[in-house]
Each structure stands twice: as structure tokens, then as C-alpha cells.
PDB file of N, CA and C in Angstrom:
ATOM      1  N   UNK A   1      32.885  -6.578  10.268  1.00  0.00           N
ATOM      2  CA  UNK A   1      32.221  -7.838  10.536  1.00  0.00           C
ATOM      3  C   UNK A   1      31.258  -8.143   9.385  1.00  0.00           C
ATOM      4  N   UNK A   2      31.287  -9.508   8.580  1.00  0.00           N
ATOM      5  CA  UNK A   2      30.407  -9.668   7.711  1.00  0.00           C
ATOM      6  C   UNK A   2      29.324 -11.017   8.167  1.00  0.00           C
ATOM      7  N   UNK A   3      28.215 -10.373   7.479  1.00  0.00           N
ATOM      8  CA  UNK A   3      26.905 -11.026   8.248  1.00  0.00           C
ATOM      9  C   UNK A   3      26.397 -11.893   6.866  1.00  0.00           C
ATOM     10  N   UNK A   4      26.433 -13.030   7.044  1.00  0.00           N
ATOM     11  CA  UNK A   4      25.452 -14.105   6.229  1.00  0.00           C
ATOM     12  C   UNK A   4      24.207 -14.342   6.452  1.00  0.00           C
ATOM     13  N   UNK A   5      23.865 -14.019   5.430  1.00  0.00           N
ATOM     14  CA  UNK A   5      22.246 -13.917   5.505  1.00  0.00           C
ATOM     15  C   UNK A   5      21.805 -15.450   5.056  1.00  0.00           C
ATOM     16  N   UNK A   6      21.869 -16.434   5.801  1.00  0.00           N
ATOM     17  CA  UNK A   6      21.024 -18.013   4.940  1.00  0.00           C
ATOM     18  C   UNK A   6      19.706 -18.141   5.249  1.00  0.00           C
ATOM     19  N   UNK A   7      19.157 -17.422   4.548  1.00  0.00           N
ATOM     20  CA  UNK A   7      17.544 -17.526   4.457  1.00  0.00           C
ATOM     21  C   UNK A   7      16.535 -18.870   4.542  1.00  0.00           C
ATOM     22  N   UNK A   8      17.295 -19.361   4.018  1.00  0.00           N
ATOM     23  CA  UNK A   8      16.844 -21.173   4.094  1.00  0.00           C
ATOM     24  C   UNK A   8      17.459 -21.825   5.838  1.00  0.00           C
ATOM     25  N   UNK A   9      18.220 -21.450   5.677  1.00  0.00           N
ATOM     26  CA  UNK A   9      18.858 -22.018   7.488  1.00  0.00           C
ATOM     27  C   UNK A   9      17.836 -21.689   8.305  1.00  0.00           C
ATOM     28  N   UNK A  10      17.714 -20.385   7.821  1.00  0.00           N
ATOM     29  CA  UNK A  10      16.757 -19.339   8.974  1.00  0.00           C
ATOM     30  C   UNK A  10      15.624 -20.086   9.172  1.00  0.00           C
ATOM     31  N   UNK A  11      15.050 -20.045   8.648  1.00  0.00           N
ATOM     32  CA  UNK A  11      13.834 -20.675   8.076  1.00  0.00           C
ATOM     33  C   UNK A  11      13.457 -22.341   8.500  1.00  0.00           C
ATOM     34  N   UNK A  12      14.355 -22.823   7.980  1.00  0.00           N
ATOM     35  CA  UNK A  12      14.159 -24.286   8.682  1.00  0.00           C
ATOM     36  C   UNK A  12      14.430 -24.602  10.550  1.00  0.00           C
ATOM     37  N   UNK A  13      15.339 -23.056  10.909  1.00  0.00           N
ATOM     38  CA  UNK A  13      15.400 -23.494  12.242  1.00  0.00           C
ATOM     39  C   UNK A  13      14.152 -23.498  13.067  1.00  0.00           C
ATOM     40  N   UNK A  14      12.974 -23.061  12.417  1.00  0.00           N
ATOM     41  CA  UNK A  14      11.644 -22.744  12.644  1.00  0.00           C
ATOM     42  C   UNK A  14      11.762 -21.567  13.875  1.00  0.00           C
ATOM     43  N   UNK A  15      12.499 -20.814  13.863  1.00  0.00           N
ATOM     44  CA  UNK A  15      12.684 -19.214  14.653  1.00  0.00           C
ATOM     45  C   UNK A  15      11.620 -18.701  14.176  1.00  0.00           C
ATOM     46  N   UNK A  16      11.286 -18.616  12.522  1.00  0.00           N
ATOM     47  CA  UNK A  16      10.474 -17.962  12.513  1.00  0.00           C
ATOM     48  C   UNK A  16       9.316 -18.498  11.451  1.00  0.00           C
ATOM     49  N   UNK A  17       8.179 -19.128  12.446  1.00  0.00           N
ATOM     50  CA  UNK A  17       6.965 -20.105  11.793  1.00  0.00           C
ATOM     51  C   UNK A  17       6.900 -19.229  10.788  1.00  0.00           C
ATOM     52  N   UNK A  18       5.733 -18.188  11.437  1.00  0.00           N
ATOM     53  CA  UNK A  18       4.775 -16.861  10.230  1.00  0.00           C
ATOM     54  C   UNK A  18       5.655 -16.906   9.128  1.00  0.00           C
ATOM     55  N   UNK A  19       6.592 -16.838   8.851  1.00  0.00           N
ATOM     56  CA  UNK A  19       7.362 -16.245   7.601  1.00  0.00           C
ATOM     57  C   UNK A  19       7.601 -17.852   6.396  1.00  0.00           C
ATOM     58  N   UNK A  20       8.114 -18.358   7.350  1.00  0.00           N
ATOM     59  CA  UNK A  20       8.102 -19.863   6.624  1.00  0.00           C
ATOM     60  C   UNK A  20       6.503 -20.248   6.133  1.00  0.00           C
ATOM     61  N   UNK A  21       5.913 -20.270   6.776  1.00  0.00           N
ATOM     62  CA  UNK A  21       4.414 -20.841   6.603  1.00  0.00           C
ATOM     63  C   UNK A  21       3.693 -19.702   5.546  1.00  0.00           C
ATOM     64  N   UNK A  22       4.092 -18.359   5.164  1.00  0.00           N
ATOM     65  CA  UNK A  22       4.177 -17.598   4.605  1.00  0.00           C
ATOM     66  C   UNK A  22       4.426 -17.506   3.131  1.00  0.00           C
ATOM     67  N   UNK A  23       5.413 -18.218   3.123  1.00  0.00           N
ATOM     68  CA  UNK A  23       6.553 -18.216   1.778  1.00  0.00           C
ATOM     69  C   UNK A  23       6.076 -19.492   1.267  1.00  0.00           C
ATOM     70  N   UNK A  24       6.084 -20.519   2.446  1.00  0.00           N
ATOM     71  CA  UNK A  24       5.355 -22.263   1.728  1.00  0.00           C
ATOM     72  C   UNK A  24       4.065 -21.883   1.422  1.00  0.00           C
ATOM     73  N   UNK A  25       3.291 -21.109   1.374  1.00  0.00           N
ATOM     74  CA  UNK A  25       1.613 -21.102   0.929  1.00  0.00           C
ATOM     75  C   UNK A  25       1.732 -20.824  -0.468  1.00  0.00           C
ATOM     76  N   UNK A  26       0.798 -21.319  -1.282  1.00  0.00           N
ATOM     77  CA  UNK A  26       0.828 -20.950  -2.668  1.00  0.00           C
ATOM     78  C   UNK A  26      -0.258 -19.753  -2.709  1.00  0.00           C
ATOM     79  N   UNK A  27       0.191 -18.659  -3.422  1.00  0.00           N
ATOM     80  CA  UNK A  27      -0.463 -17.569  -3.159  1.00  0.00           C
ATOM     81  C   UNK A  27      -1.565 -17.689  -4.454  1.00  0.00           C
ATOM     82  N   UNK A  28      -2.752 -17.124  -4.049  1.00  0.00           N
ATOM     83  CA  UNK A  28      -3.220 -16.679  -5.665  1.00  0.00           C
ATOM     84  C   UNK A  28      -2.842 -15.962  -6.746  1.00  0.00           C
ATOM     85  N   UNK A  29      -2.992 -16.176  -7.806  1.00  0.00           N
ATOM     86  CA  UNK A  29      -2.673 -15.036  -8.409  1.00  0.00           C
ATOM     87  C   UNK A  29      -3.243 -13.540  -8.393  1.00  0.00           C
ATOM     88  N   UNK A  30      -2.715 -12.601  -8.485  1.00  0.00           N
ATOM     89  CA  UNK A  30      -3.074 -11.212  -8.362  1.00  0.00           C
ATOM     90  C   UNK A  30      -3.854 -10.414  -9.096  1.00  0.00           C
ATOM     91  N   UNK A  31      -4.752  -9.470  -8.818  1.00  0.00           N
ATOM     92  CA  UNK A  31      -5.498  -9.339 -10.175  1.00  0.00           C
ATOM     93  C   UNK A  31      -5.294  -7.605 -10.018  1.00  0.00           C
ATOM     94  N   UNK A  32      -4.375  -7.869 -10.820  1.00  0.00           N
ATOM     95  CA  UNK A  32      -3.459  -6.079 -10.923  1.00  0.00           C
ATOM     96  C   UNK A  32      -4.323  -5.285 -11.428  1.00  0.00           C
ATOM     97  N   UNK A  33      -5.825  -5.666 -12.127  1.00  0.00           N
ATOM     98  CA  UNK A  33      -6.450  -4.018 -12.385  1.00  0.00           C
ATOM     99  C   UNK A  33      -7.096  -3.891 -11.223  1.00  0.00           C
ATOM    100  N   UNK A  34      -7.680  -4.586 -10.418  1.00  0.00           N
ATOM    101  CA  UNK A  34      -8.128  -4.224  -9.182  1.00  0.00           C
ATOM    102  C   UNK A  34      -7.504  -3.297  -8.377  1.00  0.00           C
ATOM    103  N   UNK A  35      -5.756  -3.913  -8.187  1.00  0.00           N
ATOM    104  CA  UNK A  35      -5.466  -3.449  -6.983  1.00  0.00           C
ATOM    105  C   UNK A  35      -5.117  -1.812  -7.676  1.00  0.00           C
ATOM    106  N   UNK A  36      -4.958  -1.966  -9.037  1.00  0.00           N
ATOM    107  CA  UNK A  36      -4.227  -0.359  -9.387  1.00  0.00           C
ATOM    108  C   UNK A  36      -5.542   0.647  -9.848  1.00  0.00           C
ATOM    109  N   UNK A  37      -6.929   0.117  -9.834  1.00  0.00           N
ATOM    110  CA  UNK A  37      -8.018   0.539  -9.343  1.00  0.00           C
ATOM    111  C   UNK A  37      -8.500   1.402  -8.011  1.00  0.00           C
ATOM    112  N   UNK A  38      -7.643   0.160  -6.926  1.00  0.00           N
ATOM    113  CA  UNK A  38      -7.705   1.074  -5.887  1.00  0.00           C
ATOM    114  C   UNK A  38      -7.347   1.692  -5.552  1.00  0.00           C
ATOM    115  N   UNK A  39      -5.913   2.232  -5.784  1.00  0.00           N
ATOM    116  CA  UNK A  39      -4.735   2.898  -5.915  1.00  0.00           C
ATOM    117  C   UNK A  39      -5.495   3.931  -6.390  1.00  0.00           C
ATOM    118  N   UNK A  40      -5.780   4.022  -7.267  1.00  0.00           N
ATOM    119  CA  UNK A  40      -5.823   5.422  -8.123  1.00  0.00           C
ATOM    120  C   UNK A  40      -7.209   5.679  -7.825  1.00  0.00           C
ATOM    121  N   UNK A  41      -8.329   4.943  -7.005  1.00  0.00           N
ATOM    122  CA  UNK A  41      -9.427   5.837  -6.070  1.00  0.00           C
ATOM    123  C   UNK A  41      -9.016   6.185  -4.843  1.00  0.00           C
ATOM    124  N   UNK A  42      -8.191   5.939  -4.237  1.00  0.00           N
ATOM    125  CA  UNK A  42      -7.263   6.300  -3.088  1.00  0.00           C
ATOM    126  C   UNK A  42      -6.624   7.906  -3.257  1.00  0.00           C
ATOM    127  N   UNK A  43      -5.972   7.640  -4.448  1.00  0.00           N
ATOM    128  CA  UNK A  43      -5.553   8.951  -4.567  1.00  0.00           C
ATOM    129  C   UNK A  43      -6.395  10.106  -5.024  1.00  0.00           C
ATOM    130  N   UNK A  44      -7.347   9.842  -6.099  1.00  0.00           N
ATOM    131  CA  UNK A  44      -8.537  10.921  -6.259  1.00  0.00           C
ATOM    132  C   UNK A  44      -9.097  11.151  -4.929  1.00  0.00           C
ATOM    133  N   UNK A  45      -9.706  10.297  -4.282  1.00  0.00           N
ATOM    134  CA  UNK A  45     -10.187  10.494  -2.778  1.00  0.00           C
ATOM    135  C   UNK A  45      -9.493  11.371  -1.766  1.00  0.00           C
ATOM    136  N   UNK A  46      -8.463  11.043  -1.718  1.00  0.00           N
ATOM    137  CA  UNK A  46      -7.743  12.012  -1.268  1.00  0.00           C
ATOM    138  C   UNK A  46      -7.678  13.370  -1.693  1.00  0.00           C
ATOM    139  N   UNK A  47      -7.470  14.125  -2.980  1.00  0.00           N
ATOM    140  CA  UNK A  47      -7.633  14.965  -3.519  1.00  0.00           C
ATOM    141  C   UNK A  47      -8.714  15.605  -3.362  1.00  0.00           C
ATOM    142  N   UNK A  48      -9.856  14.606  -3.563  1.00  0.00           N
ATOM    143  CA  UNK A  48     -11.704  15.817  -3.337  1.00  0.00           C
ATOM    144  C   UNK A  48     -11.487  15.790  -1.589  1.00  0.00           C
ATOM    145  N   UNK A  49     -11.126  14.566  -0.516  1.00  0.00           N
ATOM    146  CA  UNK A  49     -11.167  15.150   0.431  1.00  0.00           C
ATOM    147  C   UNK A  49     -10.271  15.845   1.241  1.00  0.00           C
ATOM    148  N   UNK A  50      -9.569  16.614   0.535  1.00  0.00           N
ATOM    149  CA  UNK A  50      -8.458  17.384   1.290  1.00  0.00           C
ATOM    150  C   UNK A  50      -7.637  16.448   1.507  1.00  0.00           C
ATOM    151  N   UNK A  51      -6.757  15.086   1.055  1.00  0.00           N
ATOM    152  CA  UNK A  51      -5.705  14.400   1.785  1.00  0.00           C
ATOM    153  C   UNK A  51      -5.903  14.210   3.250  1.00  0.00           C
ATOM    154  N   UNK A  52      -4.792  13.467   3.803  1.00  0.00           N
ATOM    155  CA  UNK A  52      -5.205  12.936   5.187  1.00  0.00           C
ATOM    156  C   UNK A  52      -4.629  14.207   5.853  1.00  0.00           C
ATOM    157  N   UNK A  53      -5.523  14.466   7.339  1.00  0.00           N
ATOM    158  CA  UNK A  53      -4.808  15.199   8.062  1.00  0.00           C
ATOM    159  C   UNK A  53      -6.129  16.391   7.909  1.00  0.00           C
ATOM    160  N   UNK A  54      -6.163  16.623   7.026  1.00  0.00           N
ATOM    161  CA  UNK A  54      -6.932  17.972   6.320  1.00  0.00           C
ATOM    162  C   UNK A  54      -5.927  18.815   5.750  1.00  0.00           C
ATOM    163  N   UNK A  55      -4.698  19.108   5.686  1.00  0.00           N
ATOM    164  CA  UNK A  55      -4.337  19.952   5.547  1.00  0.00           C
ATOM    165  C   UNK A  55      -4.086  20.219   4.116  1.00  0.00           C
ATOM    166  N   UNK A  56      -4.753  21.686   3.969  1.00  0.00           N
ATOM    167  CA  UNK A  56      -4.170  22.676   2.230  1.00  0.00           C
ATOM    168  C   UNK A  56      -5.603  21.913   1.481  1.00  0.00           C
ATOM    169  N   UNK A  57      -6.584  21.335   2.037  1.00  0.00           N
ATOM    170  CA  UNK A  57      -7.920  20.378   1.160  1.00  0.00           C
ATOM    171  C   UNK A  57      -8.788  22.081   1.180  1.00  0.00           C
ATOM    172  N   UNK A  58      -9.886  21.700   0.306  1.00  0.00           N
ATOM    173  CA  UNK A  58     -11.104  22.763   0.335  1.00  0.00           C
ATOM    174  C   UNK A  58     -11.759  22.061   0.049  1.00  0.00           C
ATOM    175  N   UNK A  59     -13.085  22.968   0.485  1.00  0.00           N
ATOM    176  CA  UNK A  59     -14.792  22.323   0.029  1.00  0.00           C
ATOM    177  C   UNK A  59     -15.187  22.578  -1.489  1.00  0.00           C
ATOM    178  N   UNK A  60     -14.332  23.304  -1.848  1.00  0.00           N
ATOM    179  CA  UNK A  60     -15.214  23.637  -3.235  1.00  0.00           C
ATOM    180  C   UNK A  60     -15.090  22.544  -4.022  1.00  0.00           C
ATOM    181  N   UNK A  61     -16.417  22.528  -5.119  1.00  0.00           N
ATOM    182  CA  UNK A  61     -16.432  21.280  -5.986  1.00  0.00           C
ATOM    183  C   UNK A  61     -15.165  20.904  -6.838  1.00  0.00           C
ATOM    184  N   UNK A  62     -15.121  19.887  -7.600  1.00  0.00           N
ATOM    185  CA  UNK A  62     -13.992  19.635  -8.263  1.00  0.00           C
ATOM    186  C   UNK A  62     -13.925  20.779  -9.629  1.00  0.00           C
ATOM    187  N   UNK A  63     -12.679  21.387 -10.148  1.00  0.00           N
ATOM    188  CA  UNK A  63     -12.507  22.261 -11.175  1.00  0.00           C
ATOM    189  C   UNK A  63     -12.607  23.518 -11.337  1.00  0.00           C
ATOM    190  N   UNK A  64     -13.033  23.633  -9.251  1.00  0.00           N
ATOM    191  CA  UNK A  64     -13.691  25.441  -9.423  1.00  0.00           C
ATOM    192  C   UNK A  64     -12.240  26.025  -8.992  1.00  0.00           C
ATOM    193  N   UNK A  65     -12.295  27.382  -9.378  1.00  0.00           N
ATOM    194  CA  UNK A  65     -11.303  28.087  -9.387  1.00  0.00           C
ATOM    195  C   UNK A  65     -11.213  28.716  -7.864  1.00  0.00           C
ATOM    196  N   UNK A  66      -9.778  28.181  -7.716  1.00  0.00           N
ATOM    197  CA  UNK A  66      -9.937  29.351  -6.194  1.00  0.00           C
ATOM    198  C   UNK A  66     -10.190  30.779  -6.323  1.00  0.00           C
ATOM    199  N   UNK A  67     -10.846  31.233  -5.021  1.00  0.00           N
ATOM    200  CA  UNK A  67     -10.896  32.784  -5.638  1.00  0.00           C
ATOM    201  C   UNK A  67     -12.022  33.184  -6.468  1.00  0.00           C
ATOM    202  N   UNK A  68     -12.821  32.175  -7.172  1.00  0.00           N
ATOM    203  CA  UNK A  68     -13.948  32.363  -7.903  1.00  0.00           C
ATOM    204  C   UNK A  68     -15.545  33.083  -6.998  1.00  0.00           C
ATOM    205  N   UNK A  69     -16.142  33.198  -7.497  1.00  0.00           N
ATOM    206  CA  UNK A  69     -17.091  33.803  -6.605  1.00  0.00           C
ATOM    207  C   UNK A  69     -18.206  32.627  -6.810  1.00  0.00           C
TER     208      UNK A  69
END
């Protein structure tokens, strides 16, 4: 069985407002050092705090050696 996808049909049958009203908004433009800013404090953050969950994280400061005294 082959399925046609008419995205525009879809769309105008107003089935689905959110998505139409979605796609018609003019978006701003993006300001990519921000978002890859946050990204990459997301992931350090994660790292000093043990990742989500806790699991395999430690307290020790950043660079210390496990096992160190």
C-alpha cells in the first residue's frame, strides 16, 4: 500500500491549526552562538555534575586524579 504524503492538502484541510499557524509565522532569525553556547554549558554541566541520574559523576574538583589523595 502506498501512502501520499500532501502536506499542503493536509494543511489547508485545517486538521491540523498548530502546525499550519506554525509554518505561516515568520520566525526570527536564530542566533547560533547562543544556542551552541548553551549546548556546550549543558554538556560541561553535566560533566562537573555527574550527568543526569547521578550515575559514574564524583565530587572531586575538576582535573583531580582519581585515586589521588
Amino acid at each position: 500500500m502506498e501512502r501520499s504524503w500532501d502536506t499542503a492538502g493536509r494543511l489547508a484541510s485545517g486538521r491540523y491549526p498548530r502546525l499550519a499557524a506554525a509554518i505561516a509565522e515568520d520566525a526570527p532569525p536564530a542566533d547560533y552562538e547562543a544556542v551552541f553556547e548553551r549546548a556546550v554549558n549543558r554538556i560541561l554541566d553535566a560533566f562537573e555534575h555527574g550527568g543526569s541520574g547521578g550515575s559514574g559523576g564524583t565530587d572531586a574538583p575538576r582535573g583531580a586524579r582519581p585515586g589521588a589523595p
